[in-house]
N, C-alpha and C. Protein backbone atom coordinates (compact mmCIF):
# COMPACT_ATOMS: atom_id res chain seq x y z
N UNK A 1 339.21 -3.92 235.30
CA UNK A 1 340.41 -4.70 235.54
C UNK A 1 340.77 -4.58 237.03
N UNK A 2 340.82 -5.91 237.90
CA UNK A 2 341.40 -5.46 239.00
C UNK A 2 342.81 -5.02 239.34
N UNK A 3 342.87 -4.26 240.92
CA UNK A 3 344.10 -4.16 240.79
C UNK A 3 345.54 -5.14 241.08
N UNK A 4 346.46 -5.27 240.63
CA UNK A 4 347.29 -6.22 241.03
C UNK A 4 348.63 -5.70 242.05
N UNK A 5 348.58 -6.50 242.96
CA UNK A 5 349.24 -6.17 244.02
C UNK A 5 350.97 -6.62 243.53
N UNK A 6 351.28 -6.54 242.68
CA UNK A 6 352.74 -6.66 242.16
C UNK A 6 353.76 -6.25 243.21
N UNK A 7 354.77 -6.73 243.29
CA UNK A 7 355.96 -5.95 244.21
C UNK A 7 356.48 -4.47 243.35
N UNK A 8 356.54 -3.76 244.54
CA UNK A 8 356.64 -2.39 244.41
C UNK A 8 358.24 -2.71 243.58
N UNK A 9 358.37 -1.71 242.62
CA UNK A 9 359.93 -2.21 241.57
C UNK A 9 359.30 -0.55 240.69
N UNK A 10 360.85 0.38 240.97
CA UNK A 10 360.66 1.38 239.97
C UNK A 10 361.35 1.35 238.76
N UNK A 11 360.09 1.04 237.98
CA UNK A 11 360.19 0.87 236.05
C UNK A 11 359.57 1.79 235.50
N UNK A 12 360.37 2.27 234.14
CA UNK A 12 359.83 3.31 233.39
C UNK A 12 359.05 2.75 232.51
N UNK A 13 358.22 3.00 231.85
CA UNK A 13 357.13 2.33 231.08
C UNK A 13 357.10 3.26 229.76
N UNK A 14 356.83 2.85 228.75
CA UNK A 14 356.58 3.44 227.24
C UNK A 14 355.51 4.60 227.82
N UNK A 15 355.55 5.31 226.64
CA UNK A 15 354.30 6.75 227.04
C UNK A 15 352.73 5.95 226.95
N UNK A 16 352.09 6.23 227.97
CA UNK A 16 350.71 6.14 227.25
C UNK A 16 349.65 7.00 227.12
N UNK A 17 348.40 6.17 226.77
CA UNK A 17 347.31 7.54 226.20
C UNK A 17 346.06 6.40 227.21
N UNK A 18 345.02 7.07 227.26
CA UNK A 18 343.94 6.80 227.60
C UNK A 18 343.43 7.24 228.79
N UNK A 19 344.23 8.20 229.60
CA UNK A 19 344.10 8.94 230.76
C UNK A 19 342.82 10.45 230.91
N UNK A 20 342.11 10.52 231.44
CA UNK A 20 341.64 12.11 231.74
C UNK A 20 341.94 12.72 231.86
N UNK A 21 342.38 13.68 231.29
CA UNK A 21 342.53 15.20 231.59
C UNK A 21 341.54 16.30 231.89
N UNK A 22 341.23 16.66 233.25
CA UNK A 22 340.38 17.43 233.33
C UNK A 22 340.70 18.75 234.26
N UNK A 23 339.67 19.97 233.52
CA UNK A 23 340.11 21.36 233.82
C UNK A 23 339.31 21.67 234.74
N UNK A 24 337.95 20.51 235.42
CA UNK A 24 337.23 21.15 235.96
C UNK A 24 337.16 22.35 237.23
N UNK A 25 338.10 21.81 237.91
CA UNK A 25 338.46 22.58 239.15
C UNK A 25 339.32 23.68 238.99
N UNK A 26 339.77 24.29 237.87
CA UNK A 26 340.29 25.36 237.48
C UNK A 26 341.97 25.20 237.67
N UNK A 27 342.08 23.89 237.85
CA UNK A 27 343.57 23.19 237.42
C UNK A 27 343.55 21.58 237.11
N UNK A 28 344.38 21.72 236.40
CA UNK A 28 344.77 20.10 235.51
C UNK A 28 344.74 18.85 236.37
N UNK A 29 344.44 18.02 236.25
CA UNK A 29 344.52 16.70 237.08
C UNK A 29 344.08 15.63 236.25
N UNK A 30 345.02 14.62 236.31
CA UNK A 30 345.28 13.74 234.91
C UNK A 30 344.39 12.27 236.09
N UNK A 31 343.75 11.72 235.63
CA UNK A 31 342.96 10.69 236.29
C UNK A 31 343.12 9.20 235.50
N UNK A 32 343.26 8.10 235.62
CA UNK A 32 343.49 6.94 235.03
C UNK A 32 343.75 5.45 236.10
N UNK A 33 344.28 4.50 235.26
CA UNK A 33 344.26 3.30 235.81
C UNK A 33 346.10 3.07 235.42
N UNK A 34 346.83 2.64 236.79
CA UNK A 34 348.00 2.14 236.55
C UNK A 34 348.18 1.68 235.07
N UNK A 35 349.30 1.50 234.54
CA UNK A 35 349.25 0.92 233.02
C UNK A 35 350.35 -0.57 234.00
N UNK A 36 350.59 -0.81 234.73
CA UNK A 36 351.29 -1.62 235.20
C UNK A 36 350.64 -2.17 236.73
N UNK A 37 349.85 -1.35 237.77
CA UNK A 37 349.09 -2.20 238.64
C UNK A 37 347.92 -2.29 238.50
N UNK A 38 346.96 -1.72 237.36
CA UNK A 38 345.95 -1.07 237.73
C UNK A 38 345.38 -0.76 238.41
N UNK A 39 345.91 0.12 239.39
CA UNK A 39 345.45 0.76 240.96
C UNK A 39 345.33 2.19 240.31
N UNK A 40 344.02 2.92 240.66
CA UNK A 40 343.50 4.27 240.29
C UNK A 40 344.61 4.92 240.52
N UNK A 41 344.89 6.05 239.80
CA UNK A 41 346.11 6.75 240.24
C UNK A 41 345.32 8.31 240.00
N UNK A 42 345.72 9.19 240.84
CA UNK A 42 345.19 10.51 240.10
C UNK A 42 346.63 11.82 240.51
N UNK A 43 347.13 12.53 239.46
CA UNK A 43 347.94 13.25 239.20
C UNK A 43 347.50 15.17 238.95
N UNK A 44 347.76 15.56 240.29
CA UNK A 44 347.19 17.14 240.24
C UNK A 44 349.00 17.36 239.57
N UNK A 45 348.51 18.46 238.01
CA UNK A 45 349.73 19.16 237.74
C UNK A 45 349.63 20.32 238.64
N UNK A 46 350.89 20.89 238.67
CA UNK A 46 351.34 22.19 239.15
C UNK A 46 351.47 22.85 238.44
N UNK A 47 350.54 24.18 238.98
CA UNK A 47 350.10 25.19 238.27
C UNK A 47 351.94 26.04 238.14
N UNK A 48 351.58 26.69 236.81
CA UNK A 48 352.98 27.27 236.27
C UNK A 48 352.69 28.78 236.10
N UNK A 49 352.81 29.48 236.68
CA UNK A 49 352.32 31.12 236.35
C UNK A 49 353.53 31.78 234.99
N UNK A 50 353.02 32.09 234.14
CA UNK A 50 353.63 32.94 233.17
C UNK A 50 353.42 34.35 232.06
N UNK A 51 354.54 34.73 232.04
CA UNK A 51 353.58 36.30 231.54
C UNK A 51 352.32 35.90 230.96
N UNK A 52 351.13 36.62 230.97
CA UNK A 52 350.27 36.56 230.07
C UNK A 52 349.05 35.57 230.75
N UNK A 53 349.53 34.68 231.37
CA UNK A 53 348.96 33.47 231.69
C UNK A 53 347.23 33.91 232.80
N UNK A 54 347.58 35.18 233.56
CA UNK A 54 346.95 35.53 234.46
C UNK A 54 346.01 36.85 233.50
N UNK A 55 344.68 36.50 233.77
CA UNK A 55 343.81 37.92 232.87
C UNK A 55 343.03 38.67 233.85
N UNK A 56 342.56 39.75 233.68
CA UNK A 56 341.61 40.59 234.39
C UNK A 56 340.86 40.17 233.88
N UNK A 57 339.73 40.67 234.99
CA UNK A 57 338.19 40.70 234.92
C UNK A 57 337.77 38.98 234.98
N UNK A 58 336.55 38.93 234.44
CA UNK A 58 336.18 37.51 234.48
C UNK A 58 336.61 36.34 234.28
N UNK A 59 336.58 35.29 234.76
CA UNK A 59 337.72 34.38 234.59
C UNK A 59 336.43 32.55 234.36
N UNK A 60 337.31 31.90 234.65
CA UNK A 60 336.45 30.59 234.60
C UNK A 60 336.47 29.93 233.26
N UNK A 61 337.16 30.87 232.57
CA UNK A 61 337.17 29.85 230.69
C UNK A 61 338.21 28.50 231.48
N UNK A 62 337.99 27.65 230.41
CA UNK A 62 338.79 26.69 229.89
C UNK A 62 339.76 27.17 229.51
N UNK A 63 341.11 26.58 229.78
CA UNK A 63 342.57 27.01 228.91
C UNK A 63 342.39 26.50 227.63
N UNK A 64 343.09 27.26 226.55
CA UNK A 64 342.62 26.36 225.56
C UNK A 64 344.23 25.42 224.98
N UNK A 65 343.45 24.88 223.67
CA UNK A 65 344.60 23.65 223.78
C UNK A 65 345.72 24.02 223.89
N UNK A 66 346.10 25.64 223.33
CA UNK A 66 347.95 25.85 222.95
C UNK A 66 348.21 26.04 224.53
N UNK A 67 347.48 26.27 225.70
CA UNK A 67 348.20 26.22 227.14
C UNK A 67 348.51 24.94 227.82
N UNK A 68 347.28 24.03 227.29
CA UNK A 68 347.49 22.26 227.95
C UNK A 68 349.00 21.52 227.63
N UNK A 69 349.28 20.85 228.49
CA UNK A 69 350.34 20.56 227.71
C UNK A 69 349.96 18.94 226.99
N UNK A 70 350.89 18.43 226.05
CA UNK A 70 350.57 17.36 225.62
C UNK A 70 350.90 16.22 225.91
N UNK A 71 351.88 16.07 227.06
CA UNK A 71 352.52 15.23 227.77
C UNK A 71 352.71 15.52 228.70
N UNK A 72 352.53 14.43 230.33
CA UNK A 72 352.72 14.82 231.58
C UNK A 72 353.46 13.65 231.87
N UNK A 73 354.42 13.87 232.80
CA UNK A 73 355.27 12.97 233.95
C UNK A 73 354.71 12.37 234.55
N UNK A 74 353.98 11.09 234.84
CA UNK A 74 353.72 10.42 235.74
C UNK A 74 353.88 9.30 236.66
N UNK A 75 353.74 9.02 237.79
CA UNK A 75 354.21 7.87 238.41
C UNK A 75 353.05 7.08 239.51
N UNK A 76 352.65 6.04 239.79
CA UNK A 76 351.75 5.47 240.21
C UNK A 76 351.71 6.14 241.30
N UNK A 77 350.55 6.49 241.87
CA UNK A 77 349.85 6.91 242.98
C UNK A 77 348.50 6.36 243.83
N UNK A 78 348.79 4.99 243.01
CA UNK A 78 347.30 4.83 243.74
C UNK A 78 347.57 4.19 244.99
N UNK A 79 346.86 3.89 245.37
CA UNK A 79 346.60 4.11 247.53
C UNK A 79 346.83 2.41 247.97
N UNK A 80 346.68 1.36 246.80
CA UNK A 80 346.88 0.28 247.44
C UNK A 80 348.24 -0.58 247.55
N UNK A 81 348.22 -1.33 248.68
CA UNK A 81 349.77 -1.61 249.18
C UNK A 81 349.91 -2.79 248.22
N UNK A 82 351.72 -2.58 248.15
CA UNK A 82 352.75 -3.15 247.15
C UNK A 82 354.16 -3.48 247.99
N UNK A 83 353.73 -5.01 248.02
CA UNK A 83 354.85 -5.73 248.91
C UNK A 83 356.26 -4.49 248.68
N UNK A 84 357.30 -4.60 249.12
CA UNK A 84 358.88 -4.09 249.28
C UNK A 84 358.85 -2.77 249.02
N UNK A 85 357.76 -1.95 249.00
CA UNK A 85 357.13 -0.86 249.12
C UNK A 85 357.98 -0.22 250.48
N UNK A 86 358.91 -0.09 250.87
CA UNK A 86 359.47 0.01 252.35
C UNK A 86 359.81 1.88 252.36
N UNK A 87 359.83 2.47 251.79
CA UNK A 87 359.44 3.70 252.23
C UNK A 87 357.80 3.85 252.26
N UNK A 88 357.20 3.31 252.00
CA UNK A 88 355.64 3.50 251.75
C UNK A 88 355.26 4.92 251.42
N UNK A 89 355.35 5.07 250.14
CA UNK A 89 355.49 5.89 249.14
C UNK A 89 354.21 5.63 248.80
N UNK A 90 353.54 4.77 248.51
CA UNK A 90 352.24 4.51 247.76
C UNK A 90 352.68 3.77 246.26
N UNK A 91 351.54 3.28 245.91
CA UNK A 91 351.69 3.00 244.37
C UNK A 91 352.99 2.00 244.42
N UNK A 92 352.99 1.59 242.96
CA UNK A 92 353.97 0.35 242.55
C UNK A 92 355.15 0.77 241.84
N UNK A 93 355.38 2.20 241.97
CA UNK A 93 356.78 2.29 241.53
C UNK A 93 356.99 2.73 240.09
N UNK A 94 356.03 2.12 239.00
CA UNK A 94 355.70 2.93 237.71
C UNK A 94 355.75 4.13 237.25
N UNK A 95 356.71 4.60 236.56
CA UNK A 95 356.65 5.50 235.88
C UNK A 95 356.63 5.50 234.69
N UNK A 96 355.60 6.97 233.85
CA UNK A 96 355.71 6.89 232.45
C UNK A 96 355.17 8.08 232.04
N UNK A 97 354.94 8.25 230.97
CA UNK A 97 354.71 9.95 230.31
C UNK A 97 353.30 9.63 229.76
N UNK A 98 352.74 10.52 230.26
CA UNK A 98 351.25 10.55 229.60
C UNK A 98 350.79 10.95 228.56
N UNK A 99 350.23 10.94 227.48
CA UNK A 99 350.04 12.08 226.53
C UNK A 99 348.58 11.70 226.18
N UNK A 100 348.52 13.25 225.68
CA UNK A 100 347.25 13.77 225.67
C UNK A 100 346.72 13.46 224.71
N UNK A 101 345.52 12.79 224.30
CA UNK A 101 345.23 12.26 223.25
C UNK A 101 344.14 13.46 222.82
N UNK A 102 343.77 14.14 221.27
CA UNK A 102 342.77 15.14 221.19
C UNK A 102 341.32 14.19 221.17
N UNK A 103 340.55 15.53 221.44
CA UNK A 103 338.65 14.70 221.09
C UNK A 103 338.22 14.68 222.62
N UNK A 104 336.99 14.63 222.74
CA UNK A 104 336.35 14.72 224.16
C UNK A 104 337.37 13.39 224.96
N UNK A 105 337.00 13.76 226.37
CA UNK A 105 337.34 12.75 227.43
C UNK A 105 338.96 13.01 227.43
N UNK A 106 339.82 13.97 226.98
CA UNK A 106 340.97 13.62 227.11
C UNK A 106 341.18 15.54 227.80
């Protein structure tokens, strides 16, 4: 789908699903396509330190599902310009909640 250069306008959007979630780099980063410009957007979460959260000795597992969360905050980030965009912020202004769908690729 290409992307559409829509005027930049901040709207909240229903939750959606069909996004990546991936642990590869040893933190979360949610990867997808605008649900409103389709301009790539990619979303590094911030890491949350909590008791327990940090282990000795060897490390490199996967978190498992009860640490992921199942919904993330998101808002368009992708890199291409959006007329009335006048802070030039990036992205089209979209916001919406992500959720995590179970089964590979998510």
């Amino acid at each position: 789908m290409p992307h559409d250069p829509k005027d930049y306008e901040s709207a909240h959007l229903p939750d959606q699903t069909g996004f990546v979630w991936d642990f590869s780099g040893g933190r979360l980063v949610i990867t997808g396509l605008c649900p409103a410009c389709s301009g790539e957007t990619r979303h590094p979460v911030p890491r949350r330190i909590t008791p327990g959260a940090v282990t000795k000795g060897g490390g490199g597992a996967s978190p498992d599902d009860e640490q992921v969360p199942g919904a993330v905050f998101m808002q368009c980030r992708c890199r291409r310009s959006h007329p009335g965009d006048t802070r030039e912020t990036g992205g089209c202004g979209a916001k919406w909640t992500a959720v995590r769908q179970t089964g590979a690729g998510s």
